[in-house]
C-alpha atoms as a PDB file:
ATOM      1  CA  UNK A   1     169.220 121.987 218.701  1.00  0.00           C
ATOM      2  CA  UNK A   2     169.328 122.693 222.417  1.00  0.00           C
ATOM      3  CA  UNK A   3     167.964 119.628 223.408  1.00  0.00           C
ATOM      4  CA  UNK A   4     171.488 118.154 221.824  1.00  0.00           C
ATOM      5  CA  UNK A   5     172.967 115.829 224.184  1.00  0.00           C
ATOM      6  CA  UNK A   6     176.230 117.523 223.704  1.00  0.00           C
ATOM      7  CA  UNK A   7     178.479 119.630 225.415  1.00  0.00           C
ATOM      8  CA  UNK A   8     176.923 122.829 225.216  1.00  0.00           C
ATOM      9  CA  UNK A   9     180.222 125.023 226.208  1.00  0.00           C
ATOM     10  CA  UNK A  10     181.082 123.152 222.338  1.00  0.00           C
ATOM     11  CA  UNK A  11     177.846 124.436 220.367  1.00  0.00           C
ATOM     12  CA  UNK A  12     177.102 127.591 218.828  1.00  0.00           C
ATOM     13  CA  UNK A  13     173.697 127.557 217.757  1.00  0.00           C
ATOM     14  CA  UNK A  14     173.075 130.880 214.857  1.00  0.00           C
ATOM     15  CA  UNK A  15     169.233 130.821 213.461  1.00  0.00           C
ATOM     16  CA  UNK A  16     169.079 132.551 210.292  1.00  0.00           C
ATOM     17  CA  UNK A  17     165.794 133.781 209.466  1.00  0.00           C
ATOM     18  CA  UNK A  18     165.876 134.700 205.863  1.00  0.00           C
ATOM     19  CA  UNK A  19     163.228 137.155 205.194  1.00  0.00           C
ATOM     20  CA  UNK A  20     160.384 135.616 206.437  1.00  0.00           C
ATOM     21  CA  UNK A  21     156.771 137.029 207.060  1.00  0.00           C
ATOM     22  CA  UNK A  22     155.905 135.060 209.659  1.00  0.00           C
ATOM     23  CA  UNK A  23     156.919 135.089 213.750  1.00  0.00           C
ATOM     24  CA  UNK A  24     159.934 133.130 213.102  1.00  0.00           C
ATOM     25  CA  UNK A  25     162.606 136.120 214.160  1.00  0.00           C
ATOM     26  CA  UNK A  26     160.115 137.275 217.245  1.00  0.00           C
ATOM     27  CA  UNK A  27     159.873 133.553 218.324  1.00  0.00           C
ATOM     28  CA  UNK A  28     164.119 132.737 217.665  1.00  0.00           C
ATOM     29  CA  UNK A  29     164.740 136.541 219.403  1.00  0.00           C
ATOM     30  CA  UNK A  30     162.736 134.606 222.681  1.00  0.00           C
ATOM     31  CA  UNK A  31     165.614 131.913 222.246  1.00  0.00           C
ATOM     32  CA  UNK A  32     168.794 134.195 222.523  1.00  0.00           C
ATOM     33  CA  UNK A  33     171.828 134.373 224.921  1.00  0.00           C
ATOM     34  CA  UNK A  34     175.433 133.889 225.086  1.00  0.00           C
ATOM     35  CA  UNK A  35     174.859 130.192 222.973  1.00  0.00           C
ATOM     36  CA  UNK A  36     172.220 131.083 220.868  1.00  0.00           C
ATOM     37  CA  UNK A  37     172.823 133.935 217.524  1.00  0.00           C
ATOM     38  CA  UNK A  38     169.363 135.382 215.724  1.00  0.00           C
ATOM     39  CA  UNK A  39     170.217 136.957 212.310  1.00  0.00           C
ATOM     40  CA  UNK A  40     167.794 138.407 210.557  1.00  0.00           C
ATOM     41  CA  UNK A  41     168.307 139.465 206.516  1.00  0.00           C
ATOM     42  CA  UNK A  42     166.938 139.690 203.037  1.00  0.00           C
ATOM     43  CA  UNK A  43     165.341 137.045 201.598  1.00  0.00           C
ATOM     44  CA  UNK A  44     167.794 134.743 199.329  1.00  0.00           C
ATOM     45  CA  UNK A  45     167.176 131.420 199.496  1.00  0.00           C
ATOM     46  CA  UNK A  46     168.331 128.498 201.538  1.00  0.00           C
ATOM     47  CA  UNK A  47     172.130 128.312 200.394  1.00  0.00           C
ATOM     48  CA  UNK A  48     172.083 132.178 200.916  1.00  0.00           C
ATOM     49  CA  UNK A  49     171.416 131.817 204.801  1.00  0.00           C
ATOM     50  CA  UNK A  50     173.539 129.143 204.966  1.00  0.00           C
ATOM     51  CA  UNK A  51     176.453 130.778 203.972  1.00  0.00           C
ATOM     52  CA  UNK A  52     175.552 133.730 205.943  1.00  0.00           C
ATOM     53  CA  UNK A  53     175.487 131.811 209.323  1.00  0.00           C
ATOM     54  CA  UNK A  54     178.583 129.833 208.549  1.00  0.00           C
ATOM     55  CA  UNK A  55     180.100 133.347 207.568  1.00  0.00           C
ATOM     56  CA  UNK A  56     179.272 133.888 211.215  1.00  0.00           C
ATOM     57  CA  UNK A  57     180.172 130.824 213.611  1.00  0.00           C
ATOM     58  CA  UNK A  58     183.319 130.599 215.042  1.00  0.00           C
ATOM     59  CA  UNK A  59     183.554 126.262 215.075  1.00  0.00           C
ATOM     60  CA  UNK A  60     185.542 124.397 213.044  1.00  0.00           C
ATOM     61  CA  UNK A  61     182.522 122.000 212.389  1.00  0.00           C
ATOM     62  CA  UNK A  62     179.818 123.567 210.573  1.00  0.00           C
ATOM     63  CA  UNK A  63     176.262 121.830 211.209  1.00  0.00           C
ATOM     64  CA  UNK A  64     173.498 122.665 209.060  1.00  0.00           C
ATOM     65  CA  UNK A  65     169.651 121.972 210.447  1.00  0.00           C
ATOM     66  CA  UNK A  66     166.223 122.523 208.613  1.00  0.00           C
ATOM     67  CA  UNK A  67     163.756 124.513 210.494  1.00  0.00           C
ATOM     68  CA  UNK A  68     161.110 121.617 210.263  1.00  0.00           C
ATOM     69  CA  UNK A  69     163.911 119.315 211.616  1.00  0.00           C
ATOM     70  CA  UNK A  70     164.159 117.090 215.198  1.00  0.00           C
ATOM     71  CA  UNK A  71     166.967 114.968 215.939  1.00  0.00           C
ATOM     72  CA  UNK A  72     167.384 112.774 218.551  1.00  0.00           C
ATOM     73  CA  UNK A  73     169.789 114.088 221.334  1.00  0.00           C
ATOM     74  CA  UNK A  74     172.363 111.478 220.758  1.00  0.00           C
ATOM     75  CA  UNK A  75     172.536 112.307 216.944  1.00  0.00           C
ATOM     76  CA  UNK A  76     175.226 115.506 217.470  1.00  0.00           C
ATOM     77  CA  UNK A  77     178.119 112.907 219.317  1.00  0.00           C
ATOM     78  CA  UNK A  78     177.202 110.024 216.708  1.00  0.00           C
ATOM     79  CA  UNK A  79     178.009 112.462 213.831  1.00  0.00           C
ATOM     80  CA  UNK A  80     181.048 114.287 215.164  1.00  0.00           C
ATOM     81  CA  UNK A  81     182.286 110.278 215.755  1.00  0.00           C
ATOM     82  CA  UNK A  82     182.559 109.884 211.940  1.00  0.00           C
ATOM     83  CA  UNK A  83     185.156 112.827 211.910  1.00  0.00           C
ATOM     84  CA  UNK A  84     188.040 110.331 212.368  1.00  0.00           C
ATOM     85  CA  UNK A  85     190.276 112.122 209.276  1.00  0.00           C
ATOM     86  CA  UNK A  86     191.499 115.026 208.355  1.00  0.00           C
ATOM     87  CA  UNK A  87     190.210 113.786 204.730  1.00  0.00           C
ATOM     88  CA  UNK A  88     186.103 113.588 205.784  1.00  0.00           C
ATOM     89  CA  UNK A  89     184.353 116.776 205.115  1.00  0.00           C
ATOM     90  CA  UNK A  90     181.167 115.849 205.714  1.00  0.00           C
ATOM     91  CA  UNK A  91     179.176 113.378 207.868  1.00  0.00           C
ATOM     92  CA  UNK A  92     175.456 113.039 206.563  1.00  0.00           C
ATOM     93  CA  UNK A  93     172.675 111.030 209.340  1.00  0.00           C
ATOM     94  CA  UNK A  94     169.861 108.986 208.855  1.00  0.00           C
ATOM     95  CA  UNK A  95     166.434 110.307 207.942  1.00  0.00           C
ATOM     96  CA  UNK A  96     162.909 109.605 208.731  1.00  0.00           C
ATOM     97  CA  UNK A  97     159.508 111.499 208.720  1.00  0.00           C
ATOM     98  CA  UNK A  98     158.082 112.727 211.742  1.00  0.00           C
ATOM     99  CA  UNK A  99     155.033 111.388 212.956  1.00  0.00           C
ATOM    100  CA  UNK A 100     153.351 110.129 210.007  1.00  0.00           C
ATOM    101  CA  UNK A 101     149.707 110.285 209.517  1.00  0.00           C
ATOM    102  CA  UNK A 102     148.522 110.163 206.201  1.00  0.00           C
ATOM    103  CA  UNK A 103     149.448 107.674 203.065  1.00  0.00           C
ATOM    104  CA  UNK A 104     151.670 109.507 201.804  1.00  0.00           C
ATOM    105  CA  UNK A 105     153.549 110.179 204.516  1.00  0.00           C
ATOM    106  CA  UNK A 106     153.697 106.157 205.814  1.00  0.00           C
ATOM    107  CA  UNK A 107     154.648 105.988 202.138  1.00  0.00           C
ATOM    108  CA  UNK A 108     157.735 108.035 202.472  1.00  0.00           C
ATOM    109  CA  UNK A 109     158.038 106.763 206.055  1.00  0.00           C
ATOM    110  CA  UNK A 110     159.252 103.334 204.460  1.00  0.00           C
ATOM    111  CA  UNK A 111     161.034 104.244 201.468  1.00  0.00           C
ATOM    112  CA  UNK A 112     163.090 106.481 204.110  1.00  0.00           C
ATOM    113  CA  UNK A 113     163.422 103.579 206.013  1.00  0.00           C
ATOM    114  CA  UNK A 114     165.298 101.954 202.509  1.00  0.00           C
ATOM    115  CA  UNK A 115     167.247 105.350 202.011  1.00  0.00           C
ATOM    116  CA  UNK A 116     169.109 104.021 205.346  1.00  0.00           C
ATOM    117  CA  UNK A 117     170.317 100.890 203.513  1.00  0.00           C
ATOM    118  CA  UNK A 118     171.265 102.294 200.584  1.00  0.00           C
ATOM    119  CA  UNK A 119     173.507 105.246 202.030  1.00  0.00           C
ATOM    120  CA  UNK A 120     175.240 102.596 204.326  1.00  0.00           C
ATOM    121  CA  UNK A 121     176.092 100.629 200.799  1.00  0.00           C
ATOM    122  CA  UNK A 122     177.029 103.659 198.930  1.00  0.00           C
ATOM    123  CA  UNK A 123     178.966 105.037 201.791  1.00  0.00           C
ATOM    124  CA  UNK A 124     181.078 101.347 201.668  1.00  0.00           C
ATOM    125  CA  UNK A 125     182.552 102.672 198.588  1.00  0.00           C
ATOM    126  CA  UNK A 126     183.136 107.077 199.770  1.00  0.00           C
ATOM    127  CA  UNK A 127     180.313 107.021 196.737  1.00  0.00           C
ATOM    128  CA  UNK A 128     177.461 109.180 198.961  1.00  0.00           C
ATOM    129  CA  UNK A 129     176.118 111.965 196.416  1.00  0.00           C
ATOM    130  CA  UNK A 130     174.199 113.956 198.374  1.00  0.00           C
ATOM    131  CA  UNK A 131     173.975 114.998 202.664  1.00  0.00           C
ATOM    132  CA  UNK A 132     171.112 115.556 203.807  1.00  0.00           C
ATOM    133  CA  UNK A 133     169.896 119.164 203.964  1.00  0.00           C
ATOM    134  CA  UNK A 134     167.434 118.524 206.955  1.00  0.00           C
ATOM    135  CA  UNK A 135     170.672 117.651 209.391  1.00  0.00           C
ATOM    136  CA  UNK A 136     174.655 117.224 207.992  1.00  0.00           C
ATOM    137  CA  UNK A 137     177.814 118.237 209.228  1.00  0.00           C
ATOM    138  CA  UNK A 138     181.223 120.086 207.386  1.00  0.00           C
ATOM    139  CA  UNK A 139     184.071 121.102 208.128  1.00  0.00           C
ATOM    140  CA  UNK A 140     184.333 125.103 208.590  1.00  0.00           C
ATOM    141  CA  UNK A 141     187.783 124.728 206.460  1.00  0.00           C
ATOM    142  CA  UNK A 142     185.817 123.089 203.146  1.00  0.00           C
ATOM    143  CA  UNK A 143     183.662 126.738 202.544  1.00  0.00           C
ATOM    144  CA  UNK A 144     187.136 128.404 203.380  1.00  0.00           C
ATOM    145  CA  UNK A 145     189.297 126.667 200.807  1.00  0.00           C
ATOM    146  CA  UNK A 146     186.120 125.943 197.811  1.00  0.00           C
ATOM    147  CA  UNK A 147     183.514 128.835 199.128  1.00  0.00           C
ATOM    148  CA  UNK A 148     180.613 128.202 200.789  1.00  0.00           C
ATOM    149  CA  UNK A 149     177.072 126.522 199.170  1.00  0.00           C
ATOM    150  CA  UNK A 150     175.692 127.274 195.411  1.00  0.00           C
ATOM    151  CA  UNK A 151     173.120 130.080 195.839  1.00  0.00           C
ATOM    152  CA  UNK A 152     170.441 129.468 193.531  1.00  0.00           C
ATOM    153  CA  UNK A 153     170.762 126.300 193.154  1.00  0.00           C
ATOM    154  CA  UNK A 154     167.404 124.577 194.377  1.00  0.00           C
ATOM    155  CA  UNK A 155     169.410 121.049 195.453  1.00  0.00           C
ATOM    156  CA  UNK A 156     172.279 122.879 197.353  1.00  0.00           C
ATOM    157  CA  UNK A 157     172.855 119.984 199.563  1.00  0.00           C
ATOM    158  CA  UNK A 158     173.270 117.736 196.915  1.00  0.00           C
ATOM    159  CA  UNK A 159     175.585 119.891 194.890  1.00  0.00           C
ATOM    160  CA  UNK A 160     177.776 120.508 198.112  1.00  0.00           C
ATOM    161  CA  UNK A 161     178.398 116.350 198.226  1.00  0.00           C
ATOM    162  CA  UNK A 162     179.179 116.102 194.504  1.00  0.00           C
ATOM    163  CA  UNK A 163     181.532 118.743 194.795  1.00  0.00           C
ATOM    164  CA  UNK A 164     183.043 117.349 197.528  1.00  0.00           C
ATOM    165  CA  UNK A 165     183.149 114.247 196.068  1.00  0.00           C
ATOM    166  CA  UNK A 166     184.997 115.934 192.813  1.00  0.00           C
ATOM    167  CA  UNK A 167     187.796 117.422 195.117  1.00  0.00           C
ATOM    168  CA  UNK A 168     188.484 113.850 196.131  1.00  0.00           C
ATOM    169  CA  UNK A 169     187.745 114.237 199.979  1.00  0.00           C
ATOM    170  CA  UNK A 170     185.431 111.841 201.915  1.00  0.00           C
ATOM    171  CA  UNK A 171     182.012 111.711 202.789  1.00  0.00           C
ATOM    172  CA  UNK A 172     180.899 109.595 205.863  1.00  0.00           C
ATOM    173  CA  UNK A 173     177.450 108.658 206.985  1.00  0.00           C
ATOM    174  CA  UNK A 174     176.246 107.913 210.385  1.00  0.00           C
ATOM    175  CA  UNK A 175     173.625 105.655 210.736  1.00  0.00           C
ATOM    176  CA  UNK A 176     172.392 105.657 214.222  1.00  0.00           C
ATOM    177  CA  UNK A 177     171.944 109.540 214.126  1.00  0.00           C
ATOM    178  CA  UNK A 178     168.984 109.768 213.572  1.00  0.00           C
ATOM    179  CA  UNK A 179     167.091 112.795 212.357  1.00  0.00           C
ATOM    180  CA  UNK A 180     163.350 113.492 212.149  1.00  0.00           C
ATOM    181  CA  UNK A 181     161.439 115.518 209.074  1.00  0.00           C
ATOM    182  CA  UNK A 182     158.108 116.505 208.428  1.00  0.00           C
ATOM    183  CA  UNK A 183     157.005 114.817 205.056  1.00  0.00           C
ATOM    184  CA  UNK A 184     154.627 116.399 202.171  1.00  0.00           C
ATOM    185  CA  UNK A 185     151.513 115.733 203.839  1.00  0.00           C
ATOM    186  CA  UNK A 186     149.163 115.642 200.448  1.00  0.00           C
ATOM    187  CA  UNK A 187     149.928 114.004 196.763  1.00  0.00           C
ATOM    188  CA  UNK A 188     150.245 117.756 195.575  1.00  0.00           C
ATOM    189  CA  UNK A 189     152.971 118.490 197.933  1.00  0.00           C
ATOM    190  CA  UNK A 190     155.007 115.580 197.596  1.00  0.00           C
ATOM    191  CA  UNK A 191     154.915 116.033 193.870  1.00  0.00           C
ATOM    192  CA  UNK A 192     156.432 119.568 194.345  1.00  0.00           C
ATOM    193  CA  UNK A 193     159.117 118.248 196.503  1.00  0.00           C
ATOM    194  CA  UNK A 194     160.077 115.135 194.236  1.00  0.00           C
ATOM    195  CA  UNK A 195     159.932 117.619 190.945  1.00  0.00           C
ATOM    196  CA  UNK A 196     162.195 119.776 192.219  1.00  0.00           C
ATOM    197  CA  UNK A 197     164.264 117.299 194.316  1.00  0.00           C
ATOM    198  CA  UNK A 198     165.113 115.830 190.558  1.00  0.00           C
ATOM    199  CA  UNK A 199     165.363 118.769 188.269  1.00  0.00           C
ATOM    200  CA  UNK A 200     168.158 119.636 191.082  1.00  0.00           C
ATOM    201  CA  UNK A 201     169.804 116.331 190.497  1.00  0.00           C
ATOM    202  CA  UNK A 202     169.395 116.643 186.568  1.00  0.00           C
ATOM    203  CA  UNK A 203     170.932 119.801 186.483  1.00  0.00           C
ATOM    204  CA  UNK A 204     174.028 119.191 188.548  1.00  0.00           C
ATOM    205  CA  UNK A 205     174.934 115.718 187.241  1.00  0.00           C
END
């Protein structure tokens, strides 16, 4: 997030560390000053720290960013672009794994690669159902007016796009912003992320 080619007098960067065992608060404390927030509180789950940083920032665009996350520094600007009406809430990027080393991962590497095409169609028609947990922007004044992410829910990201797709506002997507994820590395893993990634969509269709 600080290597953002972006104004930095314009970001706010909070890290929420939600419970964790490991070093994470030690190593985010390292990272603090006048720009950079460390909270630190009970473990709730991902739309639970969300809400509890946005709950927190003073900007009127909220951007959310997944700890295993790297974006490229142009990716901020190339978002915030897409914020040409009042009517966009949110402005989802482009997503591919990170260094990819074994099958599955090259696997995932090009269907990623076909995710790109598809969001550009679907965004053609405001018909995006879901922004992309690992790097997406709002606006501050959505959570105000239609409260904040669905804790519990194990898709919150995609439940936050069909909602705002149900109040009738738009959803944009930037292509060239391009964000960087680490991929299930084994079959095992990738089956827990897929299983989950569609009971999620099941259960809030």
């Amino acid at each position: 997030a600080l290597a953002m080619n972006y104004p930095k007098e314009n970001m706010e960067i909070i890290v929420v560390d939600d419970g964790s065992k490991d070093e994470t608060y030690s190593i985010a404390r390292r990272l603090e000053s006048s720009q950079v927030h460390v909270f630190r509180k009970e473990n709730g789950g991902k739309a639970s720290a969300l809400n509890y940083g946005i709950s927190k920032s003073k900007g009127e665009i909220i951007v959310t960013m997944d700890a295993d996350t790297f974006a490229d520094p142009p990716a901020l600007r190339r978002m915030m672009a897409r914020f040409y009406d009042e009517e966009v809430m949110a402005v989802t990027s482009s997503v591919a794994i990170y260094h990819p080393k074994t099958i599955w991962q090259r696997i995932q590497h090009v269907e990623y690669y076909l995710t790109v095409f598809l969001r550009r169609s679907f965004s053609l028609v405001n018909s995006i159902y879901i922004t992309s947990g690992a790097f997406s922007a709002y606006r501050k004044i959505f959570f105000e007016k239609h409260k904040g992410f669905d804790v519990g829910n194990i898709t919150e990201d995609l439940e936050i796009a069909l909602r705002i797709q149900y109040l009738d506002y738009t959803i944009e997507y930037a292509p060239s912003a391009v964000l960087y994820t680490l991929g299930p590395a084994t079959f095992q893993d990738l089956l827990y992320q897929r299983r989950r990634w569609y009971v999620g969509l099941m259960r809030n269709l």
